[in-house]
PDB file of N, CA and C in Angstrom:
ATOM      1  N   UNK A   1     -23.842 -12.159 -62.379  1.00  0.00           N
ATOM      2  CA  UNK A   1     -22.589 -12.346 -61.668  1.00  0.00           C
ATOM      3  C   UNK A   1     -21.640 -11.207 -62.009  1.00  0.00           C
ATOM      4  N   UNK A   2     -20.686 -10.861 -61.182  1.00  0.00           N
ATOM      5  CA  UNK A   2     -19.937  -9.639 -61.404  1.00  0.00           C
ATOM      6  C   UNK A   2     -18.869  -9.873 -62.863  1.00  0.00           C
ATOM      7  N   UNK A   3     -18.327 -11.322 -62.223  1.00  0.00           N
ATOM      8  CA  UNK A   3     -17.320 -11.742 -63.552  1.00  0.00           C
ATOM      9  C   UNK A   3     -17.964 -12.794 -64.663  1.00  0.00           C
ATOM     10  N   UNK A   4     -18.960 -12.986 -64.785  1.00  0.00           N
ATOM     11  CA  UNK A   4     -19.660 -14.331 -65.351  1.00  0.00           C
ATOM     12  C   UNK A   4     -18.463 -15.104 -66.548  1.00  0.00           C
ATOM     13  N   UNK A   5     -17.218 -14.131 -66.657  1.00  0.00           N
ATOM     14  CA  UNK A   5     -16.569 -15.536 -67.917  1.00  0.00           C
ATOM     15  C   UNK A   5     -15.973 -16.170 -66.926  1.00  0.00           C
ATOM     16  N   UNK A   6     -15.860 -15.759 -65.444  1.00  0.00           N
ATOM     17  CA  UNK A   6     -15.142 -16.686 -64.345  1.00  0.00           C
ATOM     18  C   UNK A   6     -13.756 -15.765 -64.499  1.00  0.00           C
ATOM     19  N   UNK A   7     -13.544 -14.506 -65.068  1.00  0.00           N
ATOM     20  CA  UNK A   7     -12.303 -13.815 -64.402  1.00  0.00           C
ATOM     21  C   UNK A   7     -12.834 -12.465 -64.335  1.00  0.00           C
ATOM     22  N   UNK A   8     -11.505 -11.819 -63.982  1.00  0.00           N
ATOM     23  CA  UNK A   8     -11.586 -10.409 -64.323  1.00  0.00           C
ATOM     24  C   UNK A   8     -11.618  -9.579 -65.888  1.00  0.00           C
ATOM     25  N   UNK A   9     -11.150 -10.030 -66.755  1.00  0.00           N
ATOM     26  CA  UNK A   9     -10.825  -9.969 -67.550  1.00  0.00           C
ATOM     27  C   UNK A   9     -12.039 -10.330 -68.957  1.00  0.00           C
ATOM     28  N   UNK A  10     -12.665  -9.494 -70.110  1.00  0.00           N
ATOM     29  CA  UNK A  10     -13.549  -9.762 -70.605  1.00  0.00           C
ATOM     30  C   UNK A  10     -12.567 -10.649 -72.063  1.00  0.00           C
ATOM     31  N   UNK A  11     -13.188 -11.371 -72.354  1.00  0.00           N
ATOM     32  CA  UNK A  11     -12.712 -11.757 -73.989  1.00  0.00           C
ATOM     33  C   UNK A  11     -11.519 -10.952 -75.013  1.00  0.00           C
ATOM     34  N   UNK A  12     -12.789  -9.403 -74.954  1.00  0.00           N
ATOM     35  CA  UNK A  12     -11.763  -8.293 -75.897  1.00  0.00           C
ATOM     36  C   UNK A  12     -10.379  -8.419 -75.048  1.00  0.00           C
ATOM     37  N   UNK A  13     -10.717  -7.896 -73.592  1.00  0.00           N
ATOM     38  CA  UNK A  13      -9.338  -7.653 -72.762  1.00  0.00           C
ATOM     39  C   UNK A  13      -8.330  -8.740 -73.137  1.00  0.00           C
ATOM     40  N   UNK A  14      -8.850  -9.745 -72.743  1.00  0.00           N
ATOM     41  CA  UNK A  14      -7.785 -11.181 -72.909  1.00  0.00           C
ATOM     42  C   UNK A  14      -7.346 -11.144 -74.670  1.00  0.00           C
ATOM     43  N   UNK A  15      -7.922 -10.429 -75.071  1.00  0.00           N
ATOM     44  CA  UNK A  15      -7.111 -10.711 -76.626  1.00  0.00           C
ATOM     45  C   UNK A  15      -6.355  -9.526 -76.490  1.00  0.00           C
ATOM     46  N   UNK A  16      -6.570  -8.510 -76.204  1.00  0.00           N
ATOM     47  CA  UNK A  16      -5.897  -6.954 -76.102  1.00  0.00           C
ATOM     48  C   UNK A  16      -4.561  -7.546 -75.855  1.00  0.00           C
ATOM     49  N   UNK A  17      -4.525  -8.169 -74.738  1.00  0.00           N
ATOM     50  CA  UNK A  17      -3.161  -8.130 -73.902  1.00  0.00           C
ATOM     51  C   UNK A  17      -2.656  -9.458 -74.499  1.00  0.00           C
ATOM     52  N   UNK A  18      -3.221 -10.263 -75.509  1.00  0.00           N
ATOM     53  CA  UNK A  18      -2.733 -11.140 -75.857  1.00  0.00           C
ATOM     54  C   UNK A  18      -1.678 -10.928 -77.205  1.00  0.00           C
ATOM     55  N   UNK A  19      -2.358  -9.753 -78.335  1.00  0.00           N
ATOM     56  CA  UNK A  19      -1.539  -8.738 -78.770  1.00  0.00           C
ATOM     57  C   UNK A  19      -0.428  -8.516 -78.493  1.00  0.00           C
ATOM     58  N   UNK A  20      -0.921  -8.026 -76.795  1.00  0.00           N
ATOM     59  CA  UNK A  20       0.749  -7.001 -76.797  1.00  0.00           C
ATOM     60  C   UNK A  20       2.158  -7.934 -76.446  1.00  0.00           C
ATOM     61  N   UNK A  21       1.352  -9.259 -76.072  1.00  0.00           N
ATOM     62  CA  UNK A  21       2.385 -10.183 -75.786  1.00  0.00           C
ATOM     63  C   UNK A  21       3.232 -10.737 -77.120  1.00  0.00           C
ATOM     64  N   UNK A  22       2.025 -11.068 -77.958  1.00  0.00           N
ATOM     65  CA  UNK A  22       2.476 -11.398 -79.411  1.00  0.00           C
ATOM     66  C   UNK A  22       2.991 -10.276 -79.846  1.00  0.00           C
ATOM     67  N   UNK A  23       2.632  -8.918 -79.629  1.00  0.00           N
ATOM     68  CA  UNK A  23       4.201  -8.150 -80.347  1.00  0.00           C
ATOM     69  C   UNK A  23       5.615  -8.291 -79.619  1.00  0.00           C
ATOM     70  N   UNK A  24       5.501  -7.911 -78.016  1.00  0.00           N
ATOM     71  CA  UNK A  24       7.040  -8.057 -77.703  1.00  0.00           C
ATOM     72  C   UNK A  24       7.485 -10.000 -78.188  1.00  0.00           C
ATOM     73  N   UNK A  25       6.926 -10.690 -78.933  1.00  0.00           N
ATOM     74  CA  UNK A  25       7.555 -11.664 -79.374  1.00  0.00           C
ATOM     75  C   UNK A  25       8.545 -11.323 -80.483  1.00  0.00           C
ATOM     76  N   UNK A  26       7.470 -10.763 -81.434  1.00  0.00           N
ATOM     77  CA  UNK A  26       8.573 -10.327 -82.353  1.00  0.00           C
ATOM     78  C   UNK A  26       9.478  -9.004 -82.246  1.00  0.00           C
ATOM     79  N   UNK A  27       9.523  -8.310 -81.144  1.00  0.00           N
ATOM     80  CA  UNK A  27      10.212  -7.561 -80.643  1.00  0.00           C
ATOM     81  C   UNK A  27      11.450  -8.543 -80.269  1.00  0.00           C
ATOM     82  N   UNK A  28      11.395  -9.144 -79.641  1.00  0.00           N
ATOM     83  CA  UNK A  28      12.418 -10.308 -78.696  1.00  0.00           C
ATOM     84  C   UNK A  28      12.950 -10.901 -79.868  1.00  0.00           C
ATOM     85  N   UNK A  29      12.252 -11.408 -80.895  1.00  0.00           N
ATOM     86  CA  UNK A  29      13.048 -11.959 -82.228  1.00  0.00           C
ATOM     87  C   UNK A  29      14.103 -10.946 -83.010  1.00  0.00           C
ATOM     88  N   UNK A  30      13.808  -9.994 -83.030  1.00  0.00           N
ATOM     89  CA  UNK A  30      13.687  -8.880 -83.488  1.00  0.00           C
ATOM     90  C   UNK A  30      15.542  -8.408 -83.015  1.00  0.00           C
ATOM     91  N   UNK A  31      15.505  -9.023 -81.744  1.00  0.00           N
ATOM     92  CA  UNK A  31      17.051  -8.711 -80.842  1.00  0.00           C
ATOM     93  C   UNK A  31      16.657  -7.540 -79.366  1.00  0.00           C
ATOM     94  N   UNK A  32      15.417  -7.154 -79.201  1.00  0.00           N
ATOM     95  CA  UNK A  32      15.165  -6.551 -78.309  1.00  0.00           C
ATOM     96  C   UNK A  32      15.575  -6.566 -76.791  1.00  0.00           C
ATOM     97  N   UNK A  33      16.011  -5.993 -75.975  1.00  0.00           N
ATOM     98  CA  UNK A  33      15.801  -6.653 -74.612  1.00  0.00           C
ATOM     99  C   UNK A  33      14.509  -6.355 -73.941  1.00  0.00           C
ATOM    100  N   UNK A  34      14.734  -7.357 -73.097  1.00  0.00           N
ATOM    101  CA  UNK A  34      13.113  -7.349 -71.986  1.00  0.00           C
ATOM    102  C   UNK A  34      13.107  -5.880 -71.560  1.00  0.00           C
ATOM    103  N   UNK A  35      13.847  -4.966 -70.777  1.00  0.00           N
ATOM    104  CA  UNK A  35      13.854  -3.852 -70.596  1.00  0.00           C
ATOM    105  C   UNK A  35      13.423  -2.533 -71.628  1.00  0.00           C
ATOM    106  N   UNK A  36      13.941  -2.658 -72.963  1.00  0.00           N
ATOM    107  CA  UNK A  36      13.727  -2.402 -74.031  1.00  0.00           C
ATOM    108  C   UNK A  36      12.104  -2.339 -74.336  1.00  0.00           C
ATOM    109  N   UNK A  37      11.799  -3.653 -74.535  1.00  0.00           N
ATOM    110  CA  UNK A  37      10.469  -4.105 -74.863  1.00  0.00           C
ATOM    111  C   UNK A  37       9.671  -3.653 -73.979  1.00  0.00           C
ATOM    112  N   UNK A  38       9.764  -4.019 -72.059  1.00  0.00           N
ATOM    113  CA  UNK A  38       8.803  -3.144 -71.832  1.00  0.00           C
ATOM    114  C   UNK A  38       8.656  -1.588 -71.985  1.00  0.00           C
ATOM    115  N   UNK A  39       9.495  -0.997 -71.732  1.00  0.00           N
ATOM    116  CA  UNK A  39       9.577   0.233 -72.429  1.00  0.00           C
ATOM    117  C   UNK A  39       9.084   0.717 -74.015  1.00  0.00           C
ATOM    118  N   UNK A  40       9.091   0.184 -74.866  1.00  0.00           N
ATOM    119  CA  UNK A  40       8.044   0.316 -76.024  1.00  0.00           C
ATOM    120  C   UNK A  40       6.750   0.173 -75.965  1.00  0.00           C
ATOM    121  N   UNK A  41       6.121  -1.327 -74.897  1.00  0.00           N
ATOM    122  CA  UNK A  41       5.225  -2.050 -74.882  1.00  0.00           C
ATOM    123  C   UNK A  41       4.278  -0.936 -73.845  1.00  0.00           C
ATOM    124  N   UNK A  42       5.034  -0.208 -73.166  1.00  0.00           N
ATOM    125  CA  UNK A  42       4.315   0.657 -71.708  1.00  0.00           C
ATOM    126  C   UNK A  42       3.962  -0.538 -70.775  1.00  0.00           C
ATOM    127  N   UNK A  43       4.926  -1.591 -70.570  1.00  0.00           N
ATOM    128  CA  UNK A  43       4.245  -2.758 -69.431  1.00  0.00           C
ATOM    129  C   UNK A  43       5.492  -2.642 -68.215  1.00  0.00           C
ATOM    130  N   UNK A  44       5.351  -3.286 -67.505  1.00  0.00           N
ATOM    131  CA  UNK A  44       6.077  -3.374 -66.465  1.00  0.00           C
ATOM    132  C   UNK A  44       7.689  -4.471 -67.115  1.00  0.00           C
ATOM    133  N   UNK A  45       8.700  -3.910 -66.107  1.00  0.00           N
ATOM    134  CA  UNK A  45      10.059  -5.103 -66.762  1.00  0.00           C
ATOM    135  C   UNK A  45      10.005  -6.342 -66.786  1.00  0.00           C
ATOM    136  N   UNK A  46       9.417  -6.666 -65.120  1.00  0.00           N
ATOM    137  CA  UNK A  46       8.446  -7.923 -64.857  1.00  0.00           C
ATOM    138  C   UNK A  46       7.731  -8.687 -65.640  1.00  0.00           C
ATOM    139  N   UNK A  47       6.796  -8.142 -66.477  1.00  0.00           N
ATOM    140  CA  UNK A  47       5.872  -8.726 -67.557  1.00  0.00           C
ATOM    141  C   UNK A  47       7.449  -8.919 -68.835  1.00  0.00           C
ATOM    142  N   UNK A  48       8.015  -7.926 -69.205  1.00  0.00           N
ATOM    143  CA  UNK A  48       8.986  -8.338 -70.102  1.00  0.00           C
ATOM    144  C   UNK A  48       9.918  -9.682 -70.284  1.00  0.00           C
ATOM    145  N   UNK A  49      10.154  -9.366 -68.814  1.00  0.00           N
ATOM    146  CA  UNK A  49      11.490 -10.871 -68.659  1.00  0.00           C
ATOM    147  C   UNK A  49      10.549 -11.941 -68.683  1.00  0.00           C
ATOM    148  N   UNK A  50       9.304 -11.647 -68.199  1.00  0.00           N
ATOM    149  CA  UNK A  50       8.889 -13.060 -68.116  1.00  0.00           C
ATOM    150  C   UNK A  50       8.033 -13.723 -68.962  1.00  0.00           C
ATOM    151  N   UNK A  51       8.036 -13.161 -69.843  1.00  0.00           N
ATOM    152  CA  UNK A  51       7.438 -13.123 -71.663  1.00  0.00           C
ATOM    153  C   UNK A  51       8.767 -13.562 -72.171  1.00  0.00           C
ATOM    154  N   UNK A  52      10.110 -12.798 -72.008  1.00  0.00           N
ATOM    155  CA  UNK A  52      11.221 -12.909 -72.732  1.00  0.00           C
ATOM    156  C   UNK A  52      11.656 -14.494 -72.559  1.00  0.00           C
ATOM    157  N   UNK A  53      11.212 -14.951 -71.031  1.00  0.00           N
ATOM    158  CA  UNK A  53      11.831 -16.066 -70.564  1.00  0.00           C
ATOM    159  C   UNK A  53      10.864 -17.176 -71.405  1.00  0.00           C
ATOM    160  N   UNK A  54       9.439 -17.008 -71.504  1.00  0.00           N
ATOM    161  CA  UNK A  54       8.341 -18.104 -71.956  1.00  0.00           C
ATOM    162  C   UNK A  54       8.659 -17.959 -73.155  1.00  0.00           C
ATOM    163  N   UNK A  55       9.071 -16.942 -74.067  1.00  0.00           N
ATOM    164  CA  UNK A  55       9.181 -16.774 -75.711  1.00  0.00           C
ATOM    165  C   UNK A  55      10.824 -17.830 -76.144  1.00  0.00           C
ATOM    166  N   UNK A  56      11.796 -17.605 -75.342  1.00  0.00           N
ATOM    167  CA  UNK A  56      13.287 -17.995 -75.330  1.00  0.00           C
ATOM    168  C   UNK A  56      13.032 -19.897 -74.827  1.00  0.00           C
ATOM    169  N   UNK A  57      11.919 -20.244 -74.352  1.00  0.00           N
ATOM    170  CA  UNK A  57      11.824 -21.789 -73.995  1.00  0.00           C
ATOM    171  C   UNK A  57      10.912 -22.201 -74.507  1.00  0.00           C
ATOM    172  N   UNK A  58       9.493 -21.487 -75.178  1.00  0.00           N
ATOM    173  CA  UNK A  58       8.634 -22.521 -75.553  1.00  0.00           C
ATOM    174  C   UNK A  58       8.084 -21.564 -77.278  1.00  0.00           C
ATOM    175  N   UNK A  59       9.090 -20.365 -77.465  1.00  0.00           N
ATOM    176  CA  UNK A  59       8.143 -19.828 -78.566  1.00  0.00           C
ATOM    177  C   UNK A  59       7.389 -19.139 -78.683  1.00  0.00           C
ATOM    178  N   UNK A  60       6.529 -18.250 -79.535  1.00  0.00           N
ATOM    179  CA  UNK A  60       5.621 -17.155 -79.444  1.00  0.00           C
ATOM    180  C   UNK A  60       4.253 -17.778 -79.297  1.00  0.00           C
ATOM    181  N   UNK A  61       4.112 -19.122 -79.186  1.00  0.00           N
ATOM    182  CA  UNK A  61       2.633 -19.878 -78.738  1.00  0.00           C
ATOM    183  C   UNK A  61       2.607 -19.661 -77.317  1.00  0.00           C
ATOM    184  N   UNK A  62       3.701 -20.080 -76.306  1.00  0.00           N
ATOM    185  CA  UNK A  62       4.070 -19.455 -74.983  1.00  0.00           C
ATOM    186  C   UNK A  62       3.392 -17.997 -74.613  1.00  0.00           C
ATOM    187  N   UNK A  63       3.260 -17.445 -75.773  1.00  0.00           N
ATOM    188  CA  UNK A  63       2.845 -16.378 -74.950  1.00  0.00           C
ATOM    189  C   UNK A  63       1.161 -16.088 -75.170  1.00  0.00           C
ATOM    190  N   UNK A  64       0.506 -16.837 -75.463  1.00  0.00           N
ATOM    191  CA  UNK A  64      -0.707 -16.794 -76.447  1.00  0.00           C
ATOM    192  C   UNK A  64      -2.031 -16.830 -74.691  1.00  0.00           C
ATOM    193  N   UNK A  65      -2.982 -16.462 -75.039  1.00  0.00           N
ATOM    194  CA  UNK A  65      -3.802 -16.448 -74.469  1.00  0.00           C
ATOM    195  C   UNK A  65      -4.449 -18.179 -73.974  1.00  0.00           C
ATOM    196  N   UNK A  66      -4.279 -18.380 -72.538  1.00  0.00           N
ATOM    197  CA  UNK A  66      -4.430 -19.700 -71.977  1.00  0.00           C
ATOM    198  C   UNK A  66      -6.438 -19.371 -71.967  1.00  0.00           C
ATOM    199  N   UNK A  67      -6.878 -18.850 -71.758  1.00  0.00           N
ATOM    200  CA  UNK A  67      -8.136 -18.384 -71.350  1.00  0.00           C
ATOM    201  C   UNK A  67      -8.387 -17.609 -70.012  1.00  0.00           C
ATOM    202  N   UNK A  68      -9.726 -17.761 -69.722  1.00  0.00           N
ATOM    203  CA  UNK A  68     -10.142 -16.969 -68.365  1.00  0.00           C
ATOM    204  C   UNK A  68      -8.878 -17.504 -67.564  1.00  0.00           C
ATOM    205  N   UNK A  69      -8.287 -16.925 -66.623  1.00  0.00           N
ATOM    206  CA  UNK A  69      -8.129 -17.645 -65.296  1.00  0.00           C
ATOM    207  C   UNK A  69      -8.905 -18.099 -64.348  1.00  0.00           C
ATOM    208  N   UNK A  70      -8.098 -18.629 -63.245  1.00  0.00           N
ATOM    209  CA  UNK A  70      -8.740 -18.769 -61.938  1.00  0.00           C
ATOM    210  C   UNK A  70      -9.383 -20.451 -62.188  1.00  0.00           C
ATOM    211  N   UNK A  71     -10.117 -20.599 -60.158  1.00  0.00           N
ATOM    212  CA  UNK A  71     -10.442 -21.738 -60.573  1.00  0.00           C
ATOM    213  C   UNK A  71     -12.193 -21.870 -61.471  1.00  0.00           C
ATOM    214  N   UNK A  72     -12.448 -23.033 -61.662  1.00  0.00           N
ATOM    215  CA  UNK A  72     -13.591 -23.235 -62.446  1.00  0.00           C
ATOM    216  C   UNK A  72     -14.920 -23.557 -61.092  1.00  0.00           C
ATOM    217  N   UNK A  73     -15.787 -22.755 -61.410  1.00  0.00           N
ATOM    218  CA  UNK A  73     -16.889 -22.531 -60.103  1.00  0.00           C
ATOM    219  C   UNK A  73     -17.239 -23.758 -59.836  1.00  0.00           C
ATOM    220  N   UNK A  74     -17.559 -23.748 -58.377  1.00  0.00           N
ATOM    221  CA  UNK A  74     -17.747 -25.352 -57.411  1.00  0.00           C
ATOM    222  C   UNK A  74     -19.412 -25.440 -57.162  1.00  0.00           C
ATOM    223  N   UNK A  75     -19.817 -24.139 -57.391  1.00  0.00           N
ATOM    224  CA  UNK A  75     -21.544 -23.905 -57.066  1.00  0.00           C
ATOM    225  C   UNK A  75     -21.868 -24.158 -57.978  1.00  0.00           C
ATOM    226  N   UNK A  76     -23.104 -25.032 -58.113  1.00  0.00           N
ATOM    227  CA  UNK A  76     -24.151 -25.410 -58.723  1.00  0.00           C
ATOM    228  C   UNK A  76     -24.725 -24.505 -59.181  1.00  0.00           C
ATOM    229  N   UNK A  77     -25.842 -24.579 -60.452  1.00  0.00           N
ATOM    230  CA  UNK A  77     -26.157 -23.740 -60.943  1.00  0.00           C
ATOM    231  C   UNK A  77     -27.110 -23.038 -59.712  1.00  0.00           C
ATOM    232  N   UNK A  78     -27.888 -23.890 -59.120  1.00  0.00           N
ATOM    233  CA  UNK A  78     -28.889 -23.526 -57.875  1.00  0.00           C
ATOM    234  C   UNK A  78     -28.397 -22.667 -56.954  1.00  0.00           C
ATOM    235  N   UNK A  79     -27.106 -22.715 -56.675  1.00  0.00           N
ATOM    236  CA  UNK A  79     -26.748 -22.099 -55.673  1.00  0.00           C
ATOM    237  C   UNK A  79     -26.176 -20.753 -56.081  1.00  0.00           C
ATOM    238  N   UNK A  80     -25.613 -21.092 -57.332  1.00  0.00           N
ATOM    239  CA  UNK A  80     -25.155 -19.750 -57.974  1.00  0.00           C
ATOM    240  C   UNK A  80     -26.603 -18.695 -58.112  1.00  0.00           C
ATOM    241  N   UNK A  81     -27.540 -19.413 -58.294  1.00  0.00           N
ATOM    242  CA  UNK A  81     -28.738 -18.744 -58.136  1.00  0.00           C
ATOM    243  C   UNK A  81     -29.350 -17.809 -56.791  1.00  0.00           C
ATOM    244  N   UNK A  82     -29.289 -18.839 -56.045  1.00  0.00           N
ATOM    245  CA  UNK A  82     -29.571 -18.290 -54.389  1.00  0.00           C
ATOM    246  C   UNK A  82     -28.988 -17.460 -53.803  1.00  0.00           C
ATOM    247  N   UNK A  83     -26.925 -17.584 -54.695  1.00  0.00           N
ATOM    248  CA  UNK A  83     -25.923 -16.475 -54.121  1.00  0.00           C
ATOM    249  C   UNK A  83     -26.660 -15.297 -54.821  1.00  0.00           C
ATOM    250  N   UNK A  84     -26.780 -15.519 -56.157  1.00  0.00           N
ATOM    251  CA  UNK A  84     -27.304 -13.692 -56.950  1.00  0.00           C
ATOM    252  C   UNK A  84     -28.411 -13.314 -56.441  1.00  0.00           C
ATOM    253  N   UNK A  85     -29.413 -14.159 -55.485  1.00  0.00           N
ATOM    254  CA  UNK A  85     -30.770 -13.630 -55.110  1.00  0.00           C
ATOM    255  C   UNK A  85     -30.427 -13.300 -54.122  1.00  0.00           C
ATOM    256  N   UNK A  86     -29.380 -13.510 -52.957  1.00  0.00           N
ATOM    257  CA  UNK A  86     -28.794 -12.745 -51.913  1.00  0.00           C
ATOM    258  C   UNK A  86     -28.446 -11.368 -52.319  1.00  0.00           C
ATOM    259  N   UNK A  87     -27.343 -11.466 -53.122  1.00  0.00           N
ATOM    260  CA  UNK A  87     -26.743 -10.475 -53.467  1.00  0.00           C
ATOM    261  C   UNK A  87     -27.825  -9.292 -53.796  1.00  0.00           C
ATOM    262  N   UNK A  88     -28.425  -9.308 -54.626  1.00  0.00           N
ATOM    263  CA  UNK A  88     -29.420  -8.411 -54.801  1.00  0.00           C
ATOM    264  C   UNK A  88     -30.531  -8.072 -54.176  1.00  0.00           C
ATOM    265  N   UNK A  89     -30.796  -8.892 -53.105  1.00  0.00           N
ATOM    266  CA  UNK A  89     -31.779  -8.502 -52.057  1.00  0.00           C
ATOM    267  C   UNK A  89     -31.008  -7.482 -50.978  1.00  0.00           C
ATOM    268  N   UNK A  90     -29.412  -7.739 -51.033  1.00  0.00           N
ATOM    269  CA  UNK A  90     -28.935  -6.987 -49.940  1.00  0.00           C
ATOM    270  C   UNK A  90     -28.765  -5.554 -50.083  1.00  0.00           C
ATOM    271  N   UNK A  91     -28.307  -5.434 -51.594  1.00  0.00           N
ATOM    272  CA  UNK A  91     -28.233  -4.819 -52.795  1.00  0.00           C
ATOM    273  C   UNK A  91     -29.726  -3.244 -52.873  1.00  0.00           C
ATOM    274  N   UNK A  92     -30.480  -4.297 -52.762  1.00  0.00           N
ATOM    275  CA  UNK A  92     -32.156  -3.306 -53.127  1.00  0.00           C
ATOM    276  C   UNK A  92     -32.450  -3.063 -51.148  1.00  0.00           C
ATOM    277  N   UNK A  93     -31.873  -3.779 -50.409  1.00  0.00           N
ATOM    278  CA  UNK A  93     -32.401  -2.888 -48.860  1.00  0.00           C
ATOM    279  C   UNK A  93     -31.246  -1.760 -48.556  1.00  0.00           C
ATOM    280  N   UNK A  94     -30.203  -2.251 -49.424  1.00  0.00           N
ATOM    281  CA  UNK A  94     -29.102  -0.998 -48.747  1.00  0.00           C
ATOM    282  C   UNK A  94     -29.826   0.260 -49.633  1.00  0.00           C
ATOM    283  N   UNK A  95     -29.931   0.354 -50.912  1.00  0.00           N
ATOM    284  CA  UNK A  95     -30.623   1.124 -51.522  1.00  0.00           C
ATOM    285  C   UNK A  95     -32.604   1.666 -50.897  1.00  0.00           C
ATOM    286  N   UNK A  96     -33.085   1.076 -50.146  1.00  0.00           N
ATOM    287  CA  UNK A  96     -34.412   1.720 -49.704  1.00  0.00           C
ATOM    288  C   UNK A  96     -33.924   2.077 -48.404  1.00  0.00           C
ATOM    289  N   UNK A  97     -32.768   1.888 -47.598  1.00  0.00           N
ATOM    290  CA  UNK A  97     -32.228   1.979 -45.979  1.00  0.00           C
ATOM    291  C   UNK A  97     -31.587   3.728 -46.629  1.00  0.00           C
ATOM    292  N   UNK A  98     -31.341   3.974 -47.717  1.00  0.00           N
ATOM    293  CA  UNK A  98     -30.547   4.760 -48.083  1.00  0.00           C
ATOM    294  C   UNK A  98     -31.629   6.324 -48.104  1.00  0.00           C
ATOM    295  N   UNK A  99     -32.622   5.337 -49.005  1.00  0.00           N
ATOM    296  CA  UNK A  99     -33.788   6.281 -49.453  1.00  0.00           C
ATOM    297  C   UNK A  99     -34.538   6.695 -47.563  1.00  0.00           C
ATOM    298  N   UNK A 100     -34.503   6.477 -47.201  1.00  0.00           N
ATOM    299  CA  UNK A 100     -34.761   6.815 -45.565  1.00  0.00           C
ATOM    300  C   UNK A 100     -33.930   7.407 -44.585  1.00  0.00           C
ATOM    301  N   UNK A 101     -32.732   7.392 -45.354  1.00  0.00           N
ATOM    302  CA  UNK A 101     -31.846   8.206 -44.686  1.00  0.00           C
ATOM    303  C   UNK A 101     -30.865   7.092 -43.166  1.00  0.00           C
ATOM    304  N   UNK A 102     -31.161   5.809 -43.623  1.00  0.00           N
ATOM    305  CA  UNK A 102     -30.856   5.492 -42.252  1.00  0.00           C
ATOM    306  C   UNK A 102     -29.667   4.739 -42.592  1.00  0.00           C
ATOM    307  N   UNK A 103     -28.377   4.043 -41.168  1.00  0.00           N
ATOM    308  CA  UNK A 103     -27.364   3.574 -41.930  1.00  0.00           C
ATOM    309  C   UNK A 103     -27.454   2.088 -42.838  1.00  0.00           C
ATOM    310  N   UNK A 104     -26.004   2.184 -43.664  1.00  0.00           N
ATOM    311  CA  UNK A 104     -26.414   1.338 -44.576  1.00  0.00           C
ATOM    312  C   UNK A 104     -25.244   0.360 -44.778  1.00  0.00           C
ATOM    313  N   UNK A 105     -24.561   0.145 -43.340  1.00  0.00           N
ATOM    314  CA  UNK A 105     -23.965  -0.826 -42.936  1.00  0.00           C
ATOM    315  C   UNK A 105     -24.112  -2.285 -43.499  1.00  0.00           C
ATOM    316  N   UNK A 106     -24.203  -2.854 -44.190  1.00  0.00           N
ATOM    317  CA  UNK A 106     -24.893  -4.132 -44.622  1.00  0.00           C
ATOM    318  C   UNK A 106     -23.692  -4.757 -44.574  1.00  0.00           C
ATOM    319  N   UNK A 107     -23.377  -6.577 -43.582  1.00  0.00           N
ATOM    320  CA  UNK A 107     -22.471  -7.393 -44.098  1.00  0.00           C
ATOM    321  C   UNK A 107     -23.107  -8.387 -44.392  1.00  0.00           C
ATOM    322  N   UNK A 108     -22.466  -8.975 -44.973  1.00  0.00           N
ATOM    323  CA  UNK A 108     -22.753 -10.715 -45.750  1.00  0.00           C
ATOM    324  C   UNK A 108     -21.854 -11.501 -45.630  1.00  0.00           C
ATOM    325  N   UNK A 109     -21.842 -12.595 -44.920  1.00  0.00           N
ATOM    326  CA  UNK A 109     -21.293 -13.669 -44.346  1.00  0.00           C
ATOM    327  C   UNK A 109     -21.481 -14.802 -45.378  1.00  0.00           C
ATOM    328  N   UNK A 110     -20.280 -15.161 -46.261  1.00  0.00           N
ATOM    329  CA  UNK A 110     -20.813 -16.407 -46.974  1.00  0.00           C
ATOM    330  C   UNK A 110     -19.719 -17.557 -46.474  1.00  0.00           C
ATOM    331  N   UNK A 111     -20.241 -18.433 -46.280  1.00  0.00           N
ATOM    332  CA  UNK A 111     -19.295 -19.505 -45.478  1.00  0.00           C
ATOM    333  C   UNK A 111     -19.482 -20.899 -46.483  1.00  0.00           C
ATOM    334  N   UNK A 112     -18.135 -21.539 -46.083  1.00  0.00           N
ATOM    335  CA  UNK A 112     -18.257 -22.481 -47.236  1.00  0.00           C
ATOM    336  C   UNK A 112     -17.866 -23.936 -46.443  1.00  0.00           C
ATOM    337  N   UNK A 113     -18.194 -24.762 -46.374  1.00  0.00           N
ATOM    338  CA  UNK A 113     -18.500 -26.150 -46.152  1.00  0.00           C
ATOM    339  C   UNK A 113     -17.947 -27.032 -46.692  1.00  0.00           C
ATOM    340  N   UNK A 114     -16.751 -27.647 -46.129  1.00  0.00           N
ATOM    341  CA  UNK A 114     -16.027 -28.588 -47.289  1.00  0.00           C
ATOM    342  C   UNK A 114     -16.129 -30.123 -46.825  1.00  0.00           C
ATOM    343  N   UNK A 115     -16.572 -30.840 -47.302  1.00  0.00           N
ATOM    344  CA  UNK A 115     -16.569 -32.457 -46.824  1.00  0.00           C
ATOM    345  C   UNK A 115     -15.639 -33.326 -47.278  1.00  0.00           C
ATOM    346  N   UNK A 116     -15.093 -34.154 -46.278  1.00  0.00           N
ATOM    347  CA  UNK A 116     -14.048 -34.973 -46.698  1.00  0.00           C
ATOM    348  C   UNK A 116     -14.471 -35.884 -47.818  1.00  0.00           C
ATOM    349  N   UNK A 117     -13.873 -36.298 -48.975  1.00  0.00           N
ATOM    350  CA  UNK A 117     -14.245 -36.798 -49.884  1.00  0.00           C
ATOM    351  C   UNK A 117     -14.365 -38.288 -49.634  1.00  0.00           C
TER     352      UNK A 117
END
């Protein structure tokens, strides 16, 4: 799978940036402003205030790493199977369509099916 922890983001990453959140905490304790902080931190002001705002209401746990995002996968292991055996079949003809010189246009249509509960 491209993301297999279910984000973008690997473990190391999610602690990296979990760091830099836990420093502008004690930056913000510290008397810093959000502007300030991102400017030390190299992050956007955006990420500042809104660290400054979660640190000022819930504390430097507020800013701590929740885990992966996103939602939690709805496919079965089977199907998660059948999607990666797509994927890579489409994967290995665009690659021999290539080796022939011919185009290598390939789409994939995945459609999803929702039933009323």
């Amino acid at each position: 799978m491209r993301y297999p922890d279910g984000g973008g983001l690997t473990p190391a990453a999610r602690a990296k940036r979990e760091r830099v959140r836990l420093e502008a905490a004690g930056l913000f304790a510290a008397g810093m402003s959000p502007p300030a902080v991102a400017r030390e931190l190299r992050v956007s002001r955006k990420s500042a205030c809104v660290w400054d705002k979660a640190w000022r209401t819930a504390g430097a746990e507020a800013l701590e790493s929740k885990g992966p995002g996103g939602q939690r996968c709805r496919l079965s292991d089977a199907q998660v199977e059948r999607l990666e055996a797509a994927l890579d079949a489409a994967t290995h003809l665009r690659a021999k369509m290539q080796t022939y010189g011919r185009p290598t246009n390939i789409r994939i249509s995945i459609s999803v099916v929702s039933m009323p509960r």
